[in-house]
PDB file of N, CA and C in Angstrom:
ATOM      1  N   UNK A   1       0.823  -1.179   0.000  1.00  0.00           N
ATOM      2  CA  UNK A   1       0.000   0.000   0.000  1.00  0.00           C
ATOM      3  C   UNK A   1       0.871   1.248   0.000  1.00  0.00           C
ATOM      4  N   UNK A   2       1.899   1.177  -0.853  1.00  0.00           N
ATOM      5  CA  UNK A   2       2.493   2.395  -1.140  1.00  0.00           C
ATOM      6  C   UNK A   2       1.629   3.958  -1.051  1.00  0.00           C
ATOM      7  N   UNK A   3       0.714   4.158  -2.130  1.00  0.00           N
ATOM      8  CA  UNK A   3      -0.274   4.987  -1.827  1.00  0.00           C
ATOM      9  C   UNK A   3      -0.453   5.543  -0.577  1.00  0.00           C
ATOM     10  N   UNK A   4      -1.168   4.755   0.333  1.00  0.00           N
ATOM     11  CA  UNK A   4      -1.845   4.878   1.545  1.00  0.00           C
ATOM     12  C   UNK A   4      -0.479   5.799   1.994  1.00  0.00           C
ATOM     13  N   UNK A   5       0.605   4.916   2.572  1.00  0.00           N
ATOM     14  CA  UNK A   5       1.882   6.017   2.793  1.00  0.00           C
ATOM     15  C   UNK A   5       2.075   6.853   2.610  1.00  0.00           C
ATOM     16  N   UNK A   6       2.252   7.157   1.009  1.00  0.00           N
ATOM     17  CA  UNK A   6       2.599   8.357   0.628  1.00  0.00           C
ATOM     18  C   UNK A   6       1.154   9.402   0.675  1.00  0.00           C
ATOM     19  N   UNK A   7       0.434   8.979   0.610  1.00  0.00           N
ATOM     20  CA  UNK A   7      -0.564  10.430   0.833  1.00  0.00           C
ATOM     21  C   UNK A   7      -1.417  10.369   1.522  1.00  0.00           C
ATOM     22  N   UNK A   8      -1.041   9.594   3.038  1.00  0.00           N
ATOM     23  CA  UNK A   8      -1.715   9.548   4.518  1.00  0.00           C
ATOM     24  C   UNK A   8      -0.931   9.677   5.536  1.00  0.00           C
ATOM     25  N   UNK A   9       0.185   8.649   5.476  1.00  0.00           N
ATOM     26  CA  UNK A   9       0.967   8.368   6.932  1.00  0.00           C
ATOM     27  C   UNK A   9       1.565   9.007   6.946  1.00  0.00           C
ATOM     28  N   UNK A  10       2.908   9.379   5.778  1.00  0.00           N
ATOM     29  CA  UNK A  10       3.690   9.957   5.623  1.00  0.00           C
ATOM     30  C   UNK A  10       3.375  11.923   5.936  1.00  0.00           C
ATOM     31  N   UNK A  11       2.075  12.230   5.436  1.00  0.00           N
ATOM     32  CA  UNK A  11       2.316  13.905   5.903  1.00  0.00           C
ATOM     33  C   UNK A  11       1.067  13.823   6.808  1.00  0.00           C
ATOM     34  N   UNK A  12       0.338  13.063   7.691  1.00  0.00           N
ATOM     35  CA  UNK A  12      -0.767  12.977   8.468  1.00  0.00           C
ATOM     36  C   UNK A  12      -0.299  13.642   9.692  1.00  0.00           C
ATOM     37  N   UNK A  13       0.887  13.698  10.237  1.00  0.00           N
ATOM     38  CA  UNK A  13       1.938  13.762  11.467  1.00  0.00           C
ATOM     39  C   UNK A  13       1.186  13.200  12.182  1.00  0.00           C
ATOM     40  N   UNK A  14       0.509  11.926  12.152  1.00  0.00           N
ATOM     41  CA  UNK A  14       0.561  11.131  13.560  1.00  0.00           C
ATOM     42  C   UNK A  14       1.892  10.953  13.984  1.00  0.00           C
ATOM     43  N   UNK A  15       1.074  11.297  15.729  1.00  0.00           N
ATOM     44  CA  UNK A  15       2.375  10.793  16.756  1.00  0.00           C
ATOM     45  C   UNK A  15       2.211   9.680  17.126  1.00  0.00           C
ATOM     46  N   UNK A  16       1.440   8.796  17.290  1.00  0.00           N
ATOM     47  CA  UNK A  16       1.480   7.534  17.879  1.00  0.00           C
ATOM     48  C   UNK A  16       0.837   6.466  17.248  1.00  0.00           C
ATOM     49  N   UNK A  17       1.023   5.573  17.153  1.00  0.00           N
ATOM     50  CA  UNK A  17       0.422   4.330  16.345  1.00  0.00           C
ATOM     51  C   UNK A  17      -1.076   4.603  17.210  1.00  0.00           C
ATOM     52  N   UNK A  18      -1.372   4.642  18.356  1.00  0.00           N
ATOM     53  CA  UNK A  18      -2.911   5.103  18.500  1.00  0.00           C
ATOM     54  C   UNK A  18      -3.692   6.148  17.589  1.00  0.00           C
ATOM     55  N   UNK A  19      -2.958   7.319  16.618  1.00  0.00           N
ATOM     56  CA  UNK A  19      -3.412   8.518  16.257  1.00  0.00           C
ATOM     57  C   UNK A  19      -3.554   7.703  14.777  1.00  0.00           C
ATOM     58  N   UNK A  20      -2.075   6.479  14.076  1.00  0.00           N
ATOM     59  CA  UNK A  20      -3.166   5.805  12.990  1.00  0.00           C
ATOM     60  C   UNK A  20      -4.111   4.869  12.963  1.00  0.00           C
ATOM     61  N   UNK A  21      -4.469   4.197  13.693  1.00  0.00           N
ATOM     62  CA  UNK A  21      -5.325   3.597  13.999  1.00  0.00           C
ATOM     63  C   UNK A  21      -7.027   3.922  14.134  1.00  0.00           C
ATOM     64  N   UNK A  22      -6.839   4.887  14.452  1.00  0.00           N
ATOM     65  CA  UNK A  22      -7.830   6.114  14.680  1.00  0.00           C
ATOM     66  C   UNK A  22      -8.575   6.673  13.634  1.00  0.00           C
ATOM     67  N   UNK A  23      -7.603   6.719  12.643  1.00  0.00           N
ATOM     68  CA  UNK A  23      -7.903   8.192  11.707  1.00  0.00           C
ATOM     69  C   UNK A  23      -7.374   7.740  10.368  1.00  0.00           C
ATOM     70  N   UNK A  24      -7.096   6.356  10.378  1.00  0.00           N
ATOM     71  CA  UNK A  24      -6.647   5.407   8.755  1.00  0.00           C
ATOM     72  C   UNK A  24      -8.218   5.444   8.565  1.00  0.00           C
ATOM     73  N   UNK A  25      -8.682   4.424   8.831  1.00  0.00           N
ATOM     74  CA  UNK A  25     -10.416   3.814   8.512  1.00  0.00           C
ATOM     75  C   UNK A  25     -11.028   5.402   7.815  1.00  0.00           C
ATOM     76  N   UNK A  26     -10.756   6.491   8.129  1.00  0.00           N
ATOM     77  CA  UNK A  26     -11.339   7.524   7.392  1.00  0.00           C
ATOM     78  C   UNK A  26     -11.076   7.922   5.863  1.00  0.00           C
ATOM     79  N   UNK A  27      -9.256   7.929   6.282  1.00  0.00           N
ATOM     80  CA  UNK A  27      -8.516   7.762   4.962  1.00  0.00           C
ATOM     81  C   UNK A  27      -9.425   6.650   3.699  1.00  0.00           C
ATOM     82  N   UNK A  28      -9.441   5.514   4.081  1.00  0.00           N
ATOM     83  CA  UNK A  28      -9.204   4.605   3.491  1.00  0.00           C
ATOM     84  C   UNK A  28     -10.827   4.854   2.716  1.00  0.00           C
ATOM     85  N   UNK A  29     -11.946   5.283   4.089  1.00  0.00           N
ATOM     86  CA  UNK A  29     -13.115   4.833   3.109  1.00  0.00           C
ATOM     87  C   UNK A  29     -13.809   6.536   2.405  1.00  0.00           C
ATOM     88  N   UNK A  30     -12.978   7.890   3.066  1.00  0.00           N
ATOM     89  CA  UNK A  30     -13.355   8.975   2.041  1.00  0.00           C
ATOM     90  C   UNK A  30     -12.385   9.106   1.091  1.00  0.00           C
ATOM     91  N   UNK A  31     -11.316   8.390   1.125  1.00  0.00           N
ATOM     92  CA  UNK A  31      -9.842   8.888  -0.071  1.00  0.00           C
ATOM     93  C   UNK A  31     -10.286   7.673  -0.781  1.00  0.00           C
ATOM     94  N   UNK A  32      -9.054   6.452  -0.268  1.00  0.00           N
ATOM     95  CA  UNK A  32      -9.011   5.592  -1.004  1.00  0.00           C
ATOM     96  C   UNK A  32     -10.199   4.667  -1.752  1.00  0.00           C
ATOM     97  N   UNK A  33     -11.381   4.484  -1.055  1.00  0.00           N
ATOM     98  CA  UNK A  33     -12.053   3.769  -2.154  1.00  0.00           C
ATOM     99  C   UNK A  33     -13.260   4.676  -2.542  1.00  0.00           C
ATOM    100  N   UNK A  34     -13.168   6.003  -2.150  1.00  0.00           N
ATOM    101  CA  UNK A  34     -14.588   6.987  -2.450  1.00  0.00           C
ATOM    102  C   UNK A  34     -14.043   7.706  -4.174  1.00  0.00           C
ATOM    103  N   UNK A  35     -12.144   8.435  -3.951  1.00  0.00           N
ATOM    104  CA  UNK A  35     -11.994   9.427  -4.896  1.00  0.00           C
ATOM    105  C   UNK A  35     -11.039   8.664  -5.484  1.00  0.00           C
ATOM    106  N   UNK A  36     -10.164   7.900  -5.489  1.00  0.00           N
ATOM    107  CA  UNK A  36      -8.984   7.192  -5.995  1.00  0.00           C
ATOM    108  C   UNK A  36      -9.063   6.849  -6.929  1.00  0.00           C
ATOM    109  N   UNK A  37      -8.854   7.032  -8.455  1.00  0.00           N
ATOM    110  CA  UNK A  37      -8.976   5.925  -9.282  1.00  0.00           C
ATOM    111  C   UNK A  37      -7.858   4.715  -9.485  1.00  0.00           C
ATOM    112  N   UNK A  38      -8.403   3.290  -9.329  1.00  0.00           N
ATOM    113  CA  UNK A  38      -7.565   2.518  -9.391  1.00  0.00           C
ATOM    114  C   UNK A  38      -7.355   1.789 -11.170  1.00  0.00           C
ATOM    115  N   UNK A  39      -6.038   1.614 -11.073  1.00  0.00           N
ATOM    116  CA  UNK A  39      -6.094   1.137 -12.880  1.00  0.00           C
ATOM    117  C   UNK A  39      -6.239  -0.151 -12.973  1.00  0.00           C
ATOM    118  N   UNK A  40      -6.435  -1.091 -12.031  1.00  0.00           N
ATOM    119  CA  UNK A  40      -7.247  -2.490 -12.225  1.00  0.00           C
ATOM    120  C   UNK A  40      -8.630  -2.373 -12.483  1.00  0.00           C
ATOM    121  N   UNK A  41      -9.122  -1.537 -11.928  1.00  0.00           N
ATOM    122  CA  UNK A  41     -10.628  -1.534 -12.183  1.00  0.00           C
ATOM    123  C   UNK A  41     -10.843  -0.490 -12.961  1.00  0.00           C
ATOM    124  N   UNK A  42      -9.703  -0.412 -14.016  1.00  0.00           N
ATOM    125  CA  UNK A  42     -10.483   0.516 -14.888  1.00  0.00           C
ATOM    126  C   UNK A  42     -10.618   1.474 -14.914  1.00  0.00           C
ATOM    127  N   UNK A  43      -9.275   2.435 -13.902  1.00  0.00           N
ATOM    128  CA  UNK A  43      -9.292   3.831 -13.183  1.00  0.00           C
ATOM    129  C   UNK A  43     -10.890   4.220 -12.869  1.00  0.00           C
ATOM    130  N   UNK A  44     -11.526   3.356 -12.269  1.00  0.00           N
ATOM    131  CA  UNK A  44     -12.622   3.750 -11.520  1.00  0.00           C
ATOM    132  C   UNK A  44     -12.436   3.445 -10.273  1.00  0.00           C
ATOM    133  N   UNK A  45     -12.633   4.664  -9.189  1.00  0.00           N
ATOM    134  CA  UNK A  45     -12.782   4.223  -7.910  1.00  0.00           C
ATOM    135  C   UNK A  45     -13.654   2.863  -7.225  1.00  0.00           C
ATOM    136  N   UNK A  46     -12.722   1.933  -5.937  1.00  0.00           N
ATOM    137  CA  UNK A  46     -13.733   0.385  -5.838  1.00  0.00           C
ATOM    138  C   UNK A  46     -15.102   1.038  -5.566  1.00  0.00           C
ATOM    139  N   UNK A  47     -15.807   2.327  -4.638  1.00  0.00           N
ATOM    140  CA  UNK A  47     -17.011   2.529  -4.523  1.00  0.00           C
ATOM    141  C   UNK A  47     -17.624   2.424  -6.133  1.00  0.00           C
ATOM    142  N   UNK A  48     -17.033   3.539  -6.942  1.00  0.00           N
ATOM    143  CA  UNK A  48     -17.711   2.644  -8.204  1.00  0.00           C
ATOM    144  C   UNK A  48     -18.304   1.873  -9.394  1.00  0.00           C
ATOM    145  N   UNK A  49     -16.735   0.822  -8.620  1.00  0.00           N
ATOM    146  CA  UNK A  49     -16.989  -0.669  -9.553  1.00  0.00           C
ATOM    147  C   UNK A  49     -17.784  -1.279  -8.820  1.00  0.00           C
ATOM    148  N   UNK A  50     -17.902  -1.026  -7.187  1.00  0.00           N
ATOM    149  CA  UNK A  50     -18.758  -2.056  -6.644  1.00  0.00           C
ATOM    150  C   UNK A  50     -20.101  -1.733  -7.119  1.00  0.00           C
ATOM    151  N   UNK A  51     -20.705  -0.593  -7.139  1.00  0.00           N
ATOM    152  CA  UNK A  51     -21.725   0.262  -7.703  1.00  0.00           C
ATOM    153  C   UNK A  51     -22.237  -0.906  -9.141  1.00  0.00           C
ATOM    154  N   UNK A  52     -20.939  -0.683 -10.021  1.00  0.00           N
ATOM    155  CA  UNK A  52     -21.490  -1.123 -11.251  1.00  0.00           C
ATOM    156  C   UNK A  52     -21.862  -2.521 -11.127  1.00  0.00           C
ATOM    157  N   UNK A  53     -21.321  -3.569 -10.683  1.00  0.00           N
ATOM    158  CA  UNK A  53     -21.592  -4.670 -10.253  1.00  0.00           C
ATOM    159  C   UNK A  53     -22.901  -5.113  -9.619  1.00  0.00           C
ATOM    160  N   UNK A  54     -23.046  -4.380  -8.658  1.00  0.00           N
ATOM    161  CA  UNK A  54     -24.703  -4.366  -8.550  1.00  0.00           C
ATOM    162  C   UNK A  54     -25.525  -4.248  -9.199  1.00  0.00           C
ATOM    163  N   UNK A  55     -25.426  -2.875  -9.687  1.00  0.00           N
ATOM    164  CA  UNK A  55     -26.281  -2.922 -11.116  1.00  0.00           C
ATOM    165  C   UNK A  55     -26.569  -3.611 -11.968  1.00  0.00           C
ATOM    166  N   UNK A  56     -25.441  -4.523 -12.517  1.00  0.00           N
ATOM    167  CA  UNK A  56     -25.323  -5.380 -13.542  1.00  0.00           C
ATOM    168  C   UNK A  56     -25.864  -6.814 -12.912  1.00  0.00           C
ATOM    169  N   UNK A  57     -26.019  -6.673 -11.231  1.00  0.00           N
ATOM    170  CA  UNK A  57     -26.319  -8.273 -11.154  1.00  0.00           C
ATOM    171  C   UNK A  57     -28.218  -8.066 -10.697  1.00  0.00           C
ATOM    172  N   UNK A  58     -28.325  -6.848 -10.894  1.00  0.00           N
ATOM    173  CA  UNK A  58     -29.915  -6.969 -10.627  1.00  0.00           C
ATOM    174  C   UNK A  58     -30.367  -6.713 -11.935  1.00  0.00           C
TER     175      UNK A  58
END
């Protein structure tokens, strides 16, 4: 999870492994799978490919 590092941990200035623990789970579900585009899925963010998938299975 290079990513996550470089544009969370790395300038977040947590001080303590309690402060990521805390405040990753936010990262992860307004950055990484809300705005991110990933190029496995098609530079579409996973919110949505999961989106399209549903769609396609109803």
């Amino acid at each position: 999870m290079k990513t996550l590092k470089v544009e969370d941990i790395y300038i977040g200035g947590y001080d303590t492994f309690a402060d990521v623990a805390a405040r990753l789970p936010r990262f992860i579900e307004k950055v990484y799978n809300a705005k991110r585009l990933h190029s496995v899925l098609d530079y579409r963010s996973p919110n949505e490919f999961e989106d399209q998938l549903v769609q396609q299975a109803a």
